[in-house]
N, C-alpha and C. Protein backbone atom coordinates (compact mmCIF):
# COMPACT_ATOMS: atom_id res chain seq x y z
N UNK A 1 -6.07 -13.94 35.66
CA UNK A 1 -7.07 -13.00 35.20
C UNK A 1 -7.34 -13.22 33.72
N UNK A 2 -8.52 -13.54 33.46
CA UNK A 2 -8.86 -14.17 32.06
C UNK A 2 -9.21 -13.18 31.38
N UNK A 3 -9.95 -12.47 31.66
CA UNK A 3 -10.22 -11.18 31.14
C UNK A 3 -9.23 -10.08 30.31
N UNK A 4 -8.36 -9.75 31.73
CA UNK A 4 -6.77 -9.33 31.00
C UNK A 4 -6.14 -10.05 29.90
N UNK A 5 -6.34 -11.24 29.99
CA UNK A 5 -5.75 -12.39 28.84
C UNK A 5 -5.70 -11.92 27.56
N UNK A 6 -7.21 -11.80 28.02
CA UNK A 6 -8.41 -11.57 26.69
C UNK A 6 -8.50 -10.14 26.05
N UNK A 7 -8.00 -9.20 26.66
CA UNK A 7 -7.94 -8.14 26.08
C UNK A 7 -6.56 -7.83 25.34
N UNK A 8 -5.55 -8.72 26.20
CA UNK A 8 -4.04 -8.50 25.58
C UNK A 8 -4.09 -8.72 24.47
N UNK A 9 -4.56 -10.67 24.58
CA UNK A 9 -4.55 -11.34 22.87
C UNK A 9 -5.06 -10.48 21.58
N UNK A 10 -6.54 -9.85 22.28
CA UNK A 10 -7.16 -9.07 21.34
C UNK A 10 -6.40 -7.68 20.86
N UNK A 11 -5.82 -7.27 21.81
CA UNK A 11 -4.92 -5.95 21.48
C UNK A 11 -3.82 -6.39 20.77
N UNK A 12 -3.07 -7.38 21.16
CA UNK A 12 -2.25 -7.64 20.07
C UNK A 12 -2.61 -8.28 18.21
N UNK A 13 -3.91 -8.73 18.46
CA UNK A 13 -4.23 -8.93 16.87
C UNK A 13 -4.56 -7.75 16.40
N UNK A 14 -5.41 -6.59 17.18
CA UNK A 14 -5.49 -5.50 16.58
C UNK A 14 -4.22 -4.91 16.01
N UNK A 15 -3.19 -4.53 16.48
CA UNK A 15 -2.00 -4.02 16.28
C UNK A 15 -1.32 -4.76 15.11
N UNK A 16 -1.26 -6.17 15.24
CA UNK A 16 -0.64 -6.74 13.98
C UNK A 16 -1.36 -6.94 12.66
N UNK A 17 -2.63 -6.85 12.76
CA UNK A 17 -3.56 -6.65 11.56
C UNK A 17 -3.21 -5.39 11.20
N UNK A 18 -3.35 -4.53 11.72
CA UNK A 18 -3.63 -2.83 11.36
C UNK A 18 -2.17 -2.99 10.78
N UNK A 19 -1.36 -3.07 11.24
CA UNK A 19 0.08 -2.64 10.80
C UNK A 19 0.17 -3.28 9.60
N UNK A 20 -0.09 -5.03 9.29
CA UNK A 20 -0.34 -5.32 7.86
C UNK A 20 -0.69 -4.94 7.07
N UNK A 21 -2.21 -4.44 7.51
CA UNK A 21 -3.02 -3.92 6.27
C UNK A 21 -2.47 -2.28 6.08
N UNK A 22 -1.95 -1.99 7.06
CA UNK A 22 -1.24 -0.46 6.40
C UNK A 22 -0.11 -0.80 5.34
N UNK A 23 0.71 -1.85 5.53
CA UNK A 23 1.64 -1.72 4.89
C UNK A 23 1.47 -2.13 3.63
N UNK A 24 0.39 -2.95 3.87
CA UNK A 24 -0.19 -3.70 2.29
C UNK A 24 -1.21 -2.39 1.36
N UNK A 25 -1.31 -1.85 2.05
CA UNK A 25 -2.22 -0.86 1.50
C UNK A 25 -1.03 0.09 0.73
N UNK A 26 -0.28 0.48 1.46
CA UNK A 26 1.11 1.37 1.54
C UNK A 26 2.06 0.88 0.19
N UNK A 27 1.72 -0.39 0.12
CA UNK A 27 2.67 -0.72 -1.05
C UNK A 27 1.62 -0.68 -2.26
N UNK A 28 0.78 -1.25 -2.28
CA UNK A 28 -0.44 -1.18 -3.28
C UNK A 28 -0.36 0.00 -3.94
N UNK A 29 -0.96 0.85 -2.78
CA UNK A 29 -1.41 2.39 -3.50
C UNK A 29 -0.13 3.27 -3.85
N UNK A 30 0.90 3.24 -2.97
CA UNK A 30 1.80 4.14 -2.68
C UNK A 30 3.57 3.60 -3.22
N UNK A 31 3.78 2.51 -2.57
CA UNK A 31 5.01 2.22 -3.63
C UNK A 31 5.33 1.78 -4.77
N UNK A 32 4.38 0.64 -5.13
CA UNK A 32 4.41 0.23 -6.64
C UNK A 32 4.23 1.43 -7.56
N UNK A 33 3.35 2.27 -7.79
CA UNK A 33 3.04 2.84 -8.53
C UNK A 33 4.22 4.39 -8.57
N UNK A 34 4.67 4.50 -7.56
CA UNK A 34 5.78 5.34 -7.65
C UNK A 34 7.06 4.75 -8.39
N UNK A 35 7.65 3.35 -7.81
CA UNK A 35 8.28 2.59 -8.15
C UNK A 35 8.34 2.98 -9.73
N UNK A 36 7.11 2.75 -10.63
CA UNK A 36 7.26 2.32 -12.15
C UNK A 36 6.81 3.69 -12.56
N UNK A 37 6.41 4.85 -11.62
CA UNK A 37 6.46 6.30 -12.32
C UNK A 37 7.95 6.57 -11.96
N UNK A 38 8.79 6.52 -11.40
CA UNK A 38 9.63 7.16 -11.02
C UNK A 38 11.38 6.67 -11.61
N UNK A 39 11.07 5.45 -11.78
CA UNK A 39 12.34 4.35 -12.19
C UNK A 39 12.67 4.18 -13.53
N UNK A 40 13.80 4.24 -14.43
CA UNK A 40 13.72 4.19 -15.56
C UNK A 40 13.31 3.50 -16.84
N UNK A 41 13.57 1.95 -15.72
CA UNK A 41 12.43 1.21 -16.95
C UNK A 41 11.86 0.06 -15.88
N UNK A 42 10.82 -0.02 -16.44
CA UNK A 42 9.83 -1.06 -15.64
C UNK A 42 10.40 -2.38 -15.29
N UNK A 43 11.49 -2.80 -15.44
CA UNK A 43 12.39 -4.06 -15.23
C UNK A 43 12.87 -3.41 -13.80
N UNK A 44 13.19 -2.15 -13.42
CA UNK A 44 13.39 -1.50 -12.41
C UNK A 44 12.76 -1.54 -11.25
N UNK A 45 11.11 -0.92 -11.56
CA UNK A 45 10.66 -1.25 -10.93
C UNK A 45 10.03 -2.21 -10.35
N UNK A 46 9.92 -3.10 -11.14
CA UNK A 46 9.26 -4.38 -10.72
C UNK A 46 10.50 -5.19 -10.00
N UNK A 47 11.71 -5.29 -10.79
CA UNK A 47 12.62 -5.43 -9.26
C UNK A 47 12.34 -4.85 -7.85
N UNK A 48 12.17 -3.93 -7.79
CA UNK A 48 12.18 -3.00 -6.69
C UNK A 48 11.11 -3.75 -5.85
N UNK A 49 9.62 -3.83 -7.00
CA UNK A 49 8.23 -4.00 -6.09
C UNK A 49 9.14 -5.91 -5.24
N UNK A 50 9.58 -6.40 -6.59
CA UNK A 50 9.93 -7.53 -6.16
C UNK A 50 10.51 -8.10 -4.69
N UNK A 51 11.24 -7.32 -4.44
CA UNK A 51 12.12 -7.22 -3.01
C UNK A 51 11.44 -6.70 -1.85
N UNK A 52 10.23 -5.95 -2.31
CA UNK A 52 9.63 -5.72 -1.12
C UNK A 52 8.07 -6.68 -0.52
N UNK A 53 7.58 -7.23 -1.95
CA UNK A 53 6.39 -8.46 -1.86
C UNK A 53 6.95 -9.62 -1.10
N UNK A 54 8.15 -10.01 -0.80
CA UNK A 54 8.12 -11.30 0.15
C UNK A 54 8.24 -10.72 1.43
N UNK A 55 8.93 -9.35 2.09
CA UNK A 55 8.19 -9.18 3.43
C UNK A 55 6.81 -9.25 3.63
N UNK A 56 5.90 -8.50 2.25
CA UNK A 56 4.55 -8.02 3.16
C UNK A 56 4.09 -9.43 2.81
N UNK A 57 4.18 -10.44 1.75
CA UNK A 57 3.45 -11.33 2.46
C UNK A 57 3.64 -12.34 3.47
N UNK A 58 5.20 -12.74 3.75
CA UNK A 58 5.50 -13.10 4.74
C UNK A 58 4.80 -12.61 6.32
N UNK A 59 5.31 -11.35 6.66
CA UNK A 59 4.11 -10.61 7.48
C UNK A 59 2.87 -10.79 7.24
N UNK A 60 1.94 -11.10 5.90
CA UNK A 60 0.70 -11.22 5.95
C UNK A 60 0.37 -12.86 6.43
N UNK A 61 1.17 -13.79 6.03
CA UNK A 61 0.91 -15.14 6.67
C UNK A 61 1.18 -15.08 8.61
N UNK A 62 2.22 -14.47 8.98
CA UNK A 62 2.33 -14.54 10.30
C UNK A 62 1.09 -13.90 10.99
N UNK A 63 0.93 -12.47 10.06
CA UNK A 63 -0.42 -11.67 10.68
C UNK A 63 -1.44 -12.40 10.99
N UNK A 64 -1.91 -13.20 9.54
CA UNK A 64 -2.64 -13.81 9.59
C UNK A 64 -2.94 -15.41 10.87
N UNK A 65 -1.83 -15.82 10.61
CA UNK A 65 -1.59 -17.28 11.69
C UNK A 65 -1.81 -16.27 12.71
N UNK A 66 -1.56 -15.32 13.94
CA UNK A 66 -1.73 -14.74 15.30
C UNK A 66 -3.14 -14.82 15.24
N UNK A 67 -3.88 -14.30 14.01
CA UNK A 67 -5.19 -14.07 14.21
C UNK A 67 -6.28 -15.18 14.10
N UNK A 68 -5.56 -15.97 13.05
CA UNK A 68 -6.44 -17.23 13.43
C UNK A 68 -6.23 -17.81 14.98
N UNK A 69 -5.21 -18.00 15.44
CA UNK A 69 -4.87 -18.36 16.87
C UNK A 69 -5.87 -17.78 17.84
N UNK A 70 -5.64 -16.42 18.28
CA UNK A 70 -6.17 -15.91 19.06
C UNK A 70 -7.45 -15.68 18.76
N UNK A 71 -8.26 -16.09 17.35
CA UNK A 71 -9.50 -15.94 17.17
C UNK A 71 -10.20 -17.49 17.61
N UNK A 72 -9.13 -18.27 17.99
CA UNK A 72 -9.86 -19.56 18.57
C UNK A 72 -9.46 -19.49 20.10
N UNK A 73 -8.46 -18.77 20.54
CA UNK A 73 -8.06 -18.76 22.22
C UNK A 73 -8.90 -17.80 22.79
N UNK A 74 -9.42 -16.50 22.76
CA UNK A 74 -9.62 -15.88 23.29
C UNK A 74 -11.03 -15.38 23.10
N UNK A 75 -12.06 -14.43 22.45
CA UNK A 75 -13.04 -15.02 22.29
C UNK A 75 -13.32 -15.65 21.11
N UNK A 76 -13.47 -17.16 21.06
CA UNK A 76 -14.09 -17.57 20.06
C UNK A 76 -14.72 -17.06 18.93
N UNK A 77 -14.01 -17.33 17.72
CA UNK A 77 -14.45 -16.53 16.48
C UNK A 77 -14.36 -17.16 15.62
N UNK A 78 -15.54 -18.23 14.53
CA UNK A 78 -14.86 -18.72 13.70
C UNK A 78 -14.57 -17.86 12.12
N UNK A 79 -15.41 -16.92 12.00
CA UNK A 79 -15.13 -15.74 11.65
C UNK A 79 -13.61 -15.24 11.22
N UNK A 80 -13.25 -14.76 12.92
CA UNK A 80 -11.33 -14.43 12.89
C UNK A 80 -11.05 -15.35 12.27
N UNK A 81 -11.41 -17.05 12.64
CA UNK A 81 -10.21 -17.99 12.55
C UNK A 81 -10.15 -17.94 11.02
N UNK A 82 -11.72 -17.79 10.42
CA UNK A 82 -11.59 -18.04 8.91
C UNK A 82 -10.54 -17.32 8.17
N UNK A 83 -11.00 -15.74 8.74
CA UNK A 83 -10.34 -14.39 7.84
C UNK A 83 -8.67 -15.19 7.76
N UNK A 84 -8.17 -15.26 9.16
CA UNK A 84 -6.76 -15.18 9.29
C UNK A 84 -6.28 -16.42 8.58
N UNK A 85 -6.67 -17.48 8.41
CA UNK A 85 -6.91 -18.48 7.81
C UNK A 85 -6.62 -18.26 6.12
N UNK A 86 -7.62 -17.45 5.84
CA UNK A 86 -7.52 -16.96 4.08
C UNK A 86 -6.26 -16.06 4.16
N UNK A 87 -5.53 -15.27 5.04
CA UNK A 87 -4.54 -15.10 4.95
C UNK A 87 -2.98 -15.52 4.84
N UNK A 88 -3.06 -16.50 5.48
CA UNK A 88 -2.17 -17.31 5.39
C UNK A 88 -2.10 -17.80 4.12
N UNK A 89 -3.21 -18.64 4.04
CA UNK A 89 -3.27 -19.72 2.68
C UNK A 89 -2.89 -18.64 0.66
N UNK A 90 -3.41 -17.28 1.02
CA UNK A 90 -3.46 -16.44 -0.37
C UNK A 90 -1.65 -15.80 -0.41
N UNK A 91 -1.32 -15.46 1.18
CA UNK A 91 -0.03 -14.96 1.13
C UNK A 91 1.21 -15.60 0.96
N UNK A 92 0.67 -17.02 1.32
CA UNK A 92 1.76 -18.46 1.03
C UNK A 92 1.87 -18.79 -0.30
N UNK A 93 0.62 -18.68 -0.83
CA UNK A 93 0.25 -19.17 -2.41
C UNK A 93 0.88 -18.01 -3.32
N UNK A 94 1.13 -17.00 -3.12
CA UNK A 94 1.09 -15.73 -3.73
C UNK A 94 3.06 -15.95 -3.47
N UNK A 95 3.14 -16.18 -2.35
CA UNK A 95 5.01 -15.65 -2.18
C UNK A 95 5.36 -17.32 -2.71
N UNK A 96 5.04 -18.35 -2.36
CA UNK A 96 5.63 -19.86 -2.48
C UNK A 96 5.34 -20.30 -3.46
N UNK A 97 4.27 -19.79 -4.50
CA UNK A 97 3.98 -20.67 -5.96
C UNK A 97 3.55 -19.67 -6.79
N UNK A 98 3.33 -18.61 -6.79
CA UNK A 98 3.10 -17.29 -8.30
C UNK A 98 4.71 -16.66 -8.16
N UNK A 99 5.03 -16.32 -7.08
CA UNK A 99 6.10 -15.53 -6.94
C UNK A 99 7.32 -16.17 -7.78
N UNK A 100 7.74 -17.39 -7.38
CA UNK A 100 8.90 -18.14 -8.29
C UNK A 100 8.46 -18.35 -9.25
N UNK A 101 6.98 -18.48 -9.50
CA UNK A 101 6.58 -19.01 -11.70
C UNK A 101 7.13 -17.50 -11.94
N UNK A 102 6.78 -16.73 -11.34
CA UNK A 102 7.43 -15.34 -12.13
C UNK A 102 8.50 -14.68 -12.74
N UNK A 103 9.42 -15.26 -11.40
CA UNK A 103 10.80 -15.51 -11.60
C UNK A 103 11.13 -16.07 -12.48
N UNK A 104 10.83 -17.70 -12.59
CA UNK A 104 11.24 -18.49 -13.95
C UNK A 104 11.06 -17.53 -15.09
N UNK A 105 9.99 -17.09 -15.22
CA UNK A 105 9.48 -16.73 -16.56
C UNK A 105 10.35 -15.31 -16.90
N UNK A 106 10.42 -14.81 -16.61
CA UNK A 106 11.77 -13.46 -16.40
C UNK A 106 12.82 -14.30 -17.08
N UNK A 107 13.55 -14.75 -16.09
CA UNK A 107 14.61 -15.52 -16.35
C UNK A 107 14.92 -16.73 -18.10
N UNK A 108 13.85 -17.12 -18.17
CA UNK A 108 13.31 -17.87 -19.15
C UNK A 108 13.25 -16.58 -20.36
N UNK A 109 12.54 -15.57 -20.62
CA UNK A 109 12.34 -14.42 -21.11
C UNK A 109 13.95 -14.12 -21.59
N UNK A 110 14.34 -13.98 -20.95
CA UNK A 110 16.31 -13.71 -21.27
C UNK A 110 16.28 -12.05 -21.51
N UNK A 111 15.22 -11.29 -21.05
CA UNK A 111 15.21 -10.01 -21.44
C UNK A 111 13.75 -9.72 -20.85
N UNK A 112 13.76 -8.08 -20.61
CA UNK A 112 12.24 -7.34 -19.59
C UNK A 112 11.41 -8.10 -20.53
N UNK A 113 10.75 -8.33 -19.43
CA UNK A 113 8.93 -9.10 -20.46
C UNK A 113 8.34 -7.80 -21.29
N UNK A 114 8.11 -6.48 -21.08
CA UNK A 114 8.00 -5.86 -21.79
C UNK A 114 8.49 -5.47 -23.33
N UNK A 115 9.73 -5.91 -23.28
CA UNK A 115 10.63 -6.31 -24.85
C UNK A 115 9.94 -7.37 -25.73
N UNK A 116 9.12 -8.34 -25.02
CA UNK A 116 8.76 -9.14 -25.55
C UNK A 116 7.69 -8.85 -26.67
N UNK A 117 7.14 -9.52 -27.15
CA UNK A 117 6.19 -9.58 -28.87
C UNK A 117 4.94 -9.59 -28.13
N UNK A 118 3.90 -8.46 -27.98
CA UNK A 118 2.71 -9.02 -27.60
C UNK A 118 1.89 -9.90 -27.72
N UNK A 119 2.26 -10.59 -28.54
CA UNK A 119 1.35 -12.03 -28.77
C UNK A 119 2.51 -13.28 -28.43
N UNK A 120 3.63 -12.82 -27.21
CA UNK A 120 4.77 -14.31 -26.94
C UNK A 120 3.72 -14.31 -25.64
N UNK A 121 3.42 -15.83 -25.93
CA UNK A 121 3.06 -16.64 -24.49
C UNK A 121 3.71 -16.43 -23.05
N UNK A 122 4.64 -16.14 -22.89
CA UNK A 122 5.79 -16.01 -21.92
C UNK A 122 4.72 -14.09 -21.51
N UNK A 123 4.47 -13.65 -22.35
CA UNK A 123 4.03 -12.10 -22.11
C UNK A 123 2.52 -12.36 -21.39
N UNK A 124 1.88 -12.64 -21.72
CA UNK A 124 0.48 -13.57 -21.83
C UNK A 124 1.36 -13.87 -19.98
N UNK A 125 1.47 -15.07 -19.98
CA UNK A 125 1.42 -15.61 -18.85
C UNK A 125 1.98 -14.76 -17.46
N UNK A 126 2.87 -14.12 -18.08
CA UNK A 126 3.00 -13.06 -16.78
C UNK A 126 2.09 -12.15 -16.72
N UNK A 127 1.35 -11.92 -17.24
CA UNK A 127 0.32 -10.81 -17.22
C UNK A 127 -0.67 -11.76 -16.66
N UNK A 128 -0.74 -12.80 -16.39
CA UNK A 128 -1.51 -13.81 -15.84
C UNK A 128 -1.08 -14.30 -14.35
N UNK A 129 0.11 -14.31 -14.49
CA UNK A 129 0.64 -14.47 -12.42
C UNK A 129 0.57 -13.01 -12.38
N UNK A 130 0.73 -12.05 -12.42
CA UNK A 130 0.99 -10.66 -12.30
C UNK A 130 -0.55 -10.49 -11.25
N UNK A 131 -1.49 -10.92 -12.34
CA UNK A 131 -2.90 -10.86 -12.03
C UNK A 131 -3.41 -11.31 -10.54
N UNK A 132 -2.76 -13.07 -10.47
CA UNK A 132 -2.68 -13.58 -9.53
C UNK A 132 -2.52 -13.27 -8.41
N UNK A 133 -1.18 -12.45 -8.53
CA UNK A 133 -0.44 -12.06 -7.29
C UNK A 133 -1.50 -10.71 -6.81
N UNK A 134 -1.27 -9.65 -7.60
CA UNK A 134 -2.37 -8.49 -7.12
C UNK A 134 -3.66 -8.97 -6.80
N UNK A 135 -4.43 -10.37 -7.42
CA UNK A 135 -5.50 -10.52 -6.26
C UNK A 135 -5.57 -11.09 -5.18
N UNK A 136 -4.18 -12.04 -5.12
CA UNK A 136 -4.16 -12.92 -3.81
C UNK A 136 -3.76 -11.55 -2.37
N UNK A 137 -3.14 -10.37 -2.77
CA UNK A 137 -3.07 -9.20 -2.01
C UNK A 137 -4.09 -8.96 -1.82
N UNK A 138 -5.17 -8.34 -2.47
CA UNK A 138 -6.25 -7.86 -2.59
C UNK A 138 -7.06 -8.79 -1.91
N UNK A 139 -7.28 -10.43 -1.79
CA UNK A 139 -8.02 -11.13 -0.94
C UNK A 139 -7.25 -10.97 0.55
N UNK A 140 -6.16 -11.03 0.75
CA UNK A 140 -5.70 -10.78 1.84
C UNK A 140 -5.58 -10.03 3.06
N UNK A 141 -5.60 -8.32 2.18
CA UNK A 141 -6.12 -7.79 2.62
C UNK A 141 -7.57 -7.37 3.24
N UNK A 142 -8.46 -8.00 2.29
CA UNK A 142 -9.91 -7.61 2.58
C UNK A 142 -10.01 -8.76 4.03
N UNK A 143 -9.01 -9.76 3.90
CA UNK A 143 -9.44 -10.70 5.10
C UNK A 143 -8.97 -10.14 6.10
N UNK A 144 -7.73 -9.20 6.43
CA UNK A 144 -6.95 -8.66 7.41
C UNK A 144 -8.61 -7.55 7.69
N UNK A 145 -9.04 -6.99 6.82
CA UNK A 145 -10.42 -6.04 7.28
C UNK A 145 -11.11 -6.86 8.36
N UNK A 146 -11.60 -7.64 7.66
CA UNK A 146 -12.71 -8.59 8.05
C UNK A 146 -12.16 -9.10 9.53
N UNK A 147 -11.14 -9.76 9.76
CA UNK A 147 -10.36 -10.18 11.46
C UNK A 147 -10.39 -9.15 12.19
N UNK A 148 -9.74 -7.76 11.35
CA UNK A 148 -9.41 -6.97 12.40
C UNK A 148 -11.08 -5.93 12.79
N UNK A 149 -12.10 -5.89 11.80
CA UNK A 149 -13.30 -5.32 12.47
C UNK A 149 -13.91 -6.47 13.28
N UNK A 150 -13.68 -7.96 13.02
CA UNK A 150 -14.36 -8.86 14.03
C UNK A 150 -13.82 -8.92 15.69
N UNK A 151 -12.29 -8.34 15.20
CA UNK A 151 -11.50 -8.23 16.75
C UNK A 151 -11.97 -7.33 17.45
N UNK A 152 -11.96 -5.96 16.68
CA UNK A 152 -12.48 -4.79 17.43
C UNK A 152 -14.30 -4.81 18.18
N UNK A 153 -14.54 -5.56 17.36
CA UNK A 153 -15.99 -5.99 17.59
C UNK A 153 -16.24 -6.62 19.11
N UNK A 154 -15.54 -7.39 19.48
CA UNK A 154 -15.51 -8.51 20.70
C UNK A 154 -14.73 -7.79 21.89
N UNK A 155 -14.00 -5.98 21.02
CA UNK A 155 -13.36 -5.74 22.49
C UNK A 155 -14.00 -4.79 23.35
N UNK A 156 -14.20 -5.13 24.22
CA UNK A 156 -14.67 -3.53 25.60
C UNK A 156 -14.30 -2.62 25.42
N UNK A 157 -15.07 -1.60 25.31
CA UNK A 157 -15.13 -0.44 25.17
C UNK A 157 -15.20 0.68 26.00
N UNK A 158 -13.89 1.05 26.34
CA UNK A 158 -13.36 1.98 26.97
C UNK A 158 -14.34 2.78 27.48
N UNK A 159 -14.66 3.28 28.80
CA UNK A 159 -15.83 4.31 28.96
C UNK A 159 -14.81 6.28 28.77
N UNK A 160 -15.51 6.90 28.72
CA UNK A 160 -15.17 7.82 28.04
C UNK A 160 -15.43 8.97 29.25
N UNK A 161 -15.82 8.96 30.17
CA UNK A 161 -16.43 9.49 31.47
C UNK A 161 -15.80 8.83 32.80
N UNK A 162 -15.48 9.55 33.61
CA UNK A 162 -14.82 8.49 34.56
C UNK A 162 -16.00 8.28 35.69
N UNK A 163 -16.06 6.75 35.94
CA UNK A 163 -16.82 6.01 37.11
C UNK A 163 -16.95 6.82 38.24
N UNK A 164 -17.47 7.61 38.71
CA UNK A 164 -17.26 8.25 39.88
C UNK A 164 -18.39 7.35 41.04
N UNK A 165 -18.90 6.01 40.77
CA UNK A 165 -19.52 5.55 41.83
C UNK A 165 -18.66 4.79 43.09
N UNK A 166 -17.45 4.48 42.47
CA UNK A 166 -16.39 3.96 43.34
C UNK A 166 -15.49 5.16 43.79
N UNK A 167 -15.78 6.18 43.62
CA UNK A 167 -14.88 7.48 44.26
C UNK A 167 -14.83 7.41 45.69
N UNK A 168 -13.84 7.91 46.62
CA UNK A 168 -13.62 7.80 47.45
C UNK A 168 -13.40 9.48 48.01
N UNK A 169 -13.77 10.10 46.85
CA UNK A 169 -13.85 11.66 47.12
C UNK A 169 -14.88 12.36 47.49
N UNK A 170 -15.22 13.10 48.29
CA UNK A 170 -16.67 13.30 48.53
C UNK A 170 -16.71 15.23 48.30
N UNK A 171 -17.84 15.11 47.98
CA UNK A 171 -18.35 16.50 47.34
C UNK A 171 -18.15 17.25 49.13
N UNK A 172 -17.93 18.76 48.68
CA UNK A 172 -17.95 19.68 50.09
C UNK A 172 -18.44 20.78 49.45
N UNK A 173 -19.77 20.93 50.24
CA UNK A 173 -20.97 21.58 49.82
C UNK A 173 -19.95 23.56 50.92
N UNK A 174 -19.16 23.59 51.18
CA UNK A 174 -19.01 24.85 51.85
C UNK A 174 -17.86 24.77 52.89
């Protein structure tokens, strides 16, 4: 049954998009910014955010790889394949090559980048992957939008009334 196939695949990209983009949203709006209101010094929190940015983008590359997949197996989308596609490639780039320059540069720093001299290069440049990283999220997410309204787009739509032409019940007038 191809059909069934086709609605599974699609139900399952819905579900793993949505859950990404909640959680990416969730950390954006909702934990970082608690994180560095709430923690005593911003070396704190940015540890904190630190430990939690390689799940969501890890999850955002896998999210992303299901959806490019099933946006070429099931109905054809080059659309999906693109979105999920830019996901992978911003969430890989973001956790596998900004994420460790960051690290170095911390480490390199020998003390919170905030201690640092506003005019040390080392300050400058993290405020420059910093940048990086919050837009390669920010592209990521908008691509998890973009897959997951193209998924919902291609799926059948539930009728809301039940079929009563195949009923097998018949009206009794008395």
């Amino acid at each position: 049954m191809i059909g069934d196939r086709t609605m599974t695949s699609d139900a399952i990209a819905v579900v793993a998009l949505s859950a990404w983009l909640g959680a990416a949203i969730l950390v954006a709006a909702v934990v970082a910014p608690a994180a560095f209101a709430v923690l005593p010094t911003r070396a704190l929190a940015g540890a904190l955010v630190g430990r939690v940015l390689p799940v969501l983008f890890y999850a955002g590359a896998a999210a992303g790889l299901l959806s490019a997949l099933l946006g070429r197996s099931s109905t054809p989308s080059l659309g999906r394949t693109a979105a999920g596609t830019v996901m992978i490639v911003t969430c890989l780039v973001a956790q596998l090559v900004v994420a460790p320059r960051i690290e170095r540069l911390r480490l390199d720093a020998g003390r919170p980048i905030e201690e640092l001299a506003a005019d040390d290069p080392r300050r400058s440049e993290f405020g420059r992957l910093h940048g990086a990283s919050v837009s390669m999220l920010g592209v990521a997410a908008i691509a998890a939008g973009v897959a997951l309204a193209l998924t919902l787009r291609t799926m059948p739509v539930a009728r809301t009334t039940p079929d009563l032409s195949n009923s097998s019940a018949s009206t009794d007038d008395g």
